[in-house]
Protein backbone atom coordinates (compact mmCIF):
# COMPACT_ATOMS: atom_id res chain seq x y z
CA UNK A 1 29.00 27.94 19.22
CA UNK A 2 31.07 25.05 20.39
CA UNK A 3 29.58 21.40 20.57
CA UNK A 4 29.34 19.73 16.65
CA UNK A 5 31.19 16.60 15.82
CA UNK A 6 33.70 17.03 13.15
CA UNK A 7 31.33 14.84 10.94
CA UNK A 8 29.05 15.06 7.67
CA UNK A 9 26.73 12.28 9.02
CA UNK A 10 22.80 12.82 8.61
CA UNK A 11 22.36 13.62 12.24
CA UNK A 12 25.00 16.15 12.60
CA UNK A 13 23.60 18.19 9.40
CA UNK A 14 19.72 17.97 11.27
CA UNK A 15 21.63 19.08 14.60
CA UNK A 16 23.04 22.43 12.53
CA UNK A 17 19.87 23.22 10.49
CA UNK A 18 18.17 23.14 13.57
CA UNK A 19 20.66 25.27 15.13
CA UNK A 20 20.92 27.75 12.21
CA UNK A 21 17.08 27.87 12.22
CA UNK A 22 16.63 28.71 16.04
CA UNK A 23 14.67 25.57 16.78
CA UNK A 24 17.29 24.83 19.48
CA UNK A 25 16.72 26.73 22.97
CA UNK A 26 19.85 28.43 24.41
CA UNK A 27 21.56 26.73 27.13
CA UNK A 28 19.78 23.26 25.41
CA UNK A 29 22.25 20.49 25.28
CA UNK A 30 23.65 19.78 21.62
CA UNK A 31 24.33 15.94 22.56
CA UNK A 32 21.17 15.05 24.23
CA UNK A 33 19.16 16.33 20.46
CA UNK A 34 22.07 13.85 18.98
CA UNK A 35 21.44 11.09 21.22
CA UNK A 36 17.38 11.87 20.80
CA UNK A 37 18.29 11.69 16.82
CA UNK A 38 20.55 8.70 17.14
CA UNK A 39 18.20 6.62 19.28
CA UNK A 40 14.51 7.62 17.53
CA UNK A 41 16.03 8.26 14.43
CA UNK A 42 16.32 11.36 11.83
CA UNK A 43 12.62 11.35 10.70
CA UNK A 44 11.26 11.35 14.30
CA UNK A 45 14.06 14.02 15.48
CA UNK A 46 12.69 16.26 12.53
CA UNK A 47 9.45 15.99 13.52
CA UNK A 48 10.15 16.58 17.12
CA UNK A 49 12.60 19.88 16.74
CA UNK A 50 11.04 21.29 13.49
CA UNK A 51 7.84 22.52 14.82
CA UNK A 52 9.12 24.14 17.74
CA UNK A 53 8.61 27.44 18.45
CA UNK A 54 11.88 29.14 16.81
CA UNK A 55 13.59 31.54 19.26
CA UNK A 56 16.46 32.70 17.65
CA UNK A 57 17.00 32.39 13.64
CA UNK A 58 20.89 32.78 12.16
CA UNK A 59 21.06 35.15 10.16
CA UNK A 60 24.55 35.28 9.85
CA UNK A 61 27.67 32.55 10.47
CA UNK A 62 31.36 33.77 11.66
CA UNK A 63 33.48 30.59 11.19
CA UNK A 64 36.94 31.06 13.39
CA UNK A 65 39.51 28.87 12.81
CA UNK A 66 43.39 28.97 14.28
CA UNK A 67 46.23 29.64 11.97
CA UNK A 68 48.28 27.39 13.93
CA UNK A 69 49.53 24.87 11.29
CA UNK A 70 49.67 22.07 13.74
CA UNK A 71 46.35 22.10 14.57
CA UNK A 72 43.11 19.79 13.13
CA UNK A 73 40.90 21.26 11.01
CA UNK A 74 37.44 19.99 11.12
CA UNK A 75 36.74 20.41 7.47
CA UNK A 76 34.20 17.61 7.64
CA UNK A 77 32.33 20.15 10.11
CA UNK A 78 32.91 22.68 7.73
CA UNK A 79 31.42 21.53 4.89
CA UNK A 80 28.23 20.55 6.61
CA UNK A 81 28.15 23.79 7.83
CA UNK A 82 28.29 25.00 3.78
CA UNK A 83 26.38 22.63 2.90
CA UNK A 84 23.20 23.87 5.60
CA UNK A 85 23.73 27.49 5.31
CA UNK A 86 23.96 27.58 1.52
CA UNK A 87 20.53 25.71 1.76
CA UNK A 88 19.32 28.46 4.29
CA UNK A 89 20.41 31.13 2.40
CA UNK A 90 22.76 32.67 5.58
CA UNK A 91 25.99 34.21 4.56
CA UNK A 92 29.22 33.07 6.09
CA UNK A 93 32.29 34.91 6.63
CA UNK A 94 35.68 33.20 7.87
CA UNK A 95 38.41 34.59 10.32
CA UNK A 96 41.96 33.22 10.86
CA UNK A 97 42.89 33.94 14.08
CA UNK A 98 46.83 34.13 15.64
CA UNK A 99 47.89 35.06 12.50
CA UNK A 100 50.58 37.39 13.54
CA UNK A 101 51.90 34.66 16.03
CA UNK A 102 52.17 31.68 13.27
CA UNK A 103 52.55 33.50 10.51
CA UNK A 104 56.26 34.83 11.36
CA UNK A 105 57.55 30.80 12.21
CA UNK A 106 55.53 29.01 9.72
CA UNK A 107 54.40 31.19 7.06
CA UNK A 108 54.42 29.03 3.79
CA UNK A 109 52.69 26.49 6.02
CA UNK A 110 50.12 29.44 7.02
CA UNK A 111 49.64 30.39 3.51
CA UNK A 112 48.39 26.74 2.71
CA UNK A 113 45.84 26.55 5.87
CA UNK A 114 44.59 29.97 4.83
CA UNK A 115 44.11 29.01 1.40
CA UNK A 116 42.62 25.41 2.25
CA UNK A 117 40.19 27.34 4.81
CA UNK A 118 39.04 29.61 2.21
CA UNK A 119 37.98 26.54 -0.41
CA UNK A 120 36.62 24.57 2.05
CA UNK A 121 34.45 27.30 2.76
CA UNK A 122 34.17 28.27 -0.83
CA UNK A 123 34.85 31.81 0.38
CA UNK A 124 36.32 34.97 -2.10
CA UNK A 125 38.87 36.52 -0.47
CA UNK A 126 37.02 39.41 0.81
CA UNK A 127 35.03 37.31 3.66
CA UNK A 128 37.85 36.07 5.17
CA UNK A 129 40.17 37.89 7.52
CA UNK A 130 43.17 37.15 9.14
CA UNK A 131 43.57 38.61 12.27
CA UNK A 132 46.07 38.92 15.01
CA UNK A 133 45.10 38.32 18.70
CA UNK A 134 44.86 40.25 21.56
CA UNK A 135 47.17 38.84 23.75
CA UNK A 136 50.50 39.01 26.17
CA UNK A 137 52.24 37.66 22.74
CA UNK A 138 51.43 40.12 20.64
CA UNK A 139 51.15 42.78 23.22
CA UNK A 140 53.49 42.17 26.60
CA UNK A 141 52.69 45.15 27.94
CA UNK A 142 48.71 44.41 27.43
CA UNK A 143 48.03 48.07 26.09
CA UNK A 144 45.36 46.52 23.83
CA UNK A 145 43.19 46.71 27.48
CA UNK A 146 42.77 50.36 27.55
CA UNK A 147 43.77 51.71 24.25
CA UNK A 148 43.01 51.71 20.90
CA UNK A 149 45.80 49.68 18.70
CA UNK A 150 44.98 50.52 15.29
CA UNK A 151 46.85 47.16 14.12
CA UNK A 152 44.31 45.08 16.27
CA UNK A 153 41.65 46.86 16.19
CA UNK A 154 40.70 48.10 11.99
CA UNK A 155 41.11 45.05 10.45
CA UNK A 156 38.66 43.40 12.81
CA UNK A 157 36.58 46.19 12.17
CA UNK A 158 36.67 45.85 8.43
CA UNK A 159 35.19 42.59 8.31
CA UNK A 160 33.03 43.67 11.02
CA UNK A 161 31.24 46.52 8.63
CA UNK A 162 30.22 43.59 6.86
CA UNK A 163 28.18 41.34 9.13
CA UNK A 164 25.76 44.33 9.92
CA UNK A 165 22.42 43.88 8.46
CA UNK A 166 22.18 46.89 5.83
CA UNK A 167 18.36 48.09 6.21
CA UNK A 168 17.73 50.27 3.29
CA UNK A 169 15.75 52.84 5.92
CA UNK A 170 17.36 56.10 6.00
CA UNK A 171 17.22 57.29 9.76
CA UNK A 172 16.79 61.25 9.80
CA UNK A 173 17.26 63.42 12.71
CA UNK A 174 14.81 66.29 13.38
CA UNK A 175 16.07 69.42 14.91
CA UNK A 176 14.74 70.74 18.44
CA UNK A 177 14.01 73.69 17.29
CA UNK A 178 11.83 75.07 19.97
CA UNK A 179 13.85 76.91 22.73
CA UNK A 180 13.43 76.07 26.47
């Protein structure tokens, strides 16, 4: 979800719990709730979202960030977004993306952003992956379209296996055992 301020401020941390607790409507408009916020003020904003009816609850948080070196990292967005889920109890996982791309010009550089990512987050190492795109530069021939790249695809996967909601319910199968 695109839309949050790279900010810690009061209003920005109401905007994501009420995000993360699925008092805001899809489609809604993130800046009109943080111009509703900024002109009535936090208390009234509360009162206003909080007792809506909640449509869609987060359960679970994917934070994707770019490997690329060069670029900003919002890390005051990021540890709001901590900061609210941690309260809320809702697990967050991290992924690095382009890291084949950056990582072969810039990879001491990538090493650092990794590892800053990962504290920010306050994330051990095994909900965070680094993964490499699927795209004309990692692929010119774009086989990733209609094919199975085992290089793409399993680590993706890996971290994948992780974000599904483990129901202790074992599902048997009965046997059709009566012949037509």
């Amino acid at each position: 979800m695109t839309g949050f301020e790279n900010d810690d401020s009061i209003i920005n941390e109401e905007l994501l719990r009420l995000v993360f607790c699925g008092k805001v409507k899809e489609k809604e408009i993130l800046n009109d709730i943080v111009a509703f916020g900024r002109y009535h003020g936090i208390t009234t904003m509360r009162n206003e979202y909080r007792d809506r009816f909640t449509h869609r609850r987060i359960n679970r948080i994917i934070i994707v960030c770019s490997s690329n070196p060069d670029s900003a990292m919002p890390s005051a967005l990021l540890k709001t977004v901590v900061k609210v889920a941690n309260e809320l109890d809702i697990t967050f996982y991290g992924v690095m993306t382009c890291a084949d791309i950056f990582r072969a010009k810039y990879d001491k550089r990538v090493q650092s952003r990794e590892k800053l990512f990962r504290e920010t987050l306050g994330l051990p190492r095994n909900r965070l992956a680094s993964v490499i795109n699927y795209c004309p530069a990692v692929d010119p021939d774009r086989s990733y379209e209609d094919t199975l790249l085992p290089a793409l695809d399993v680590p993706v996967l890996r971290l994948m296996r992780q974000f599904e909601c483990n129901f202790s319910v074992p599902i048997k199968l009965k046997k059709n055992l009566r012949k037509s």
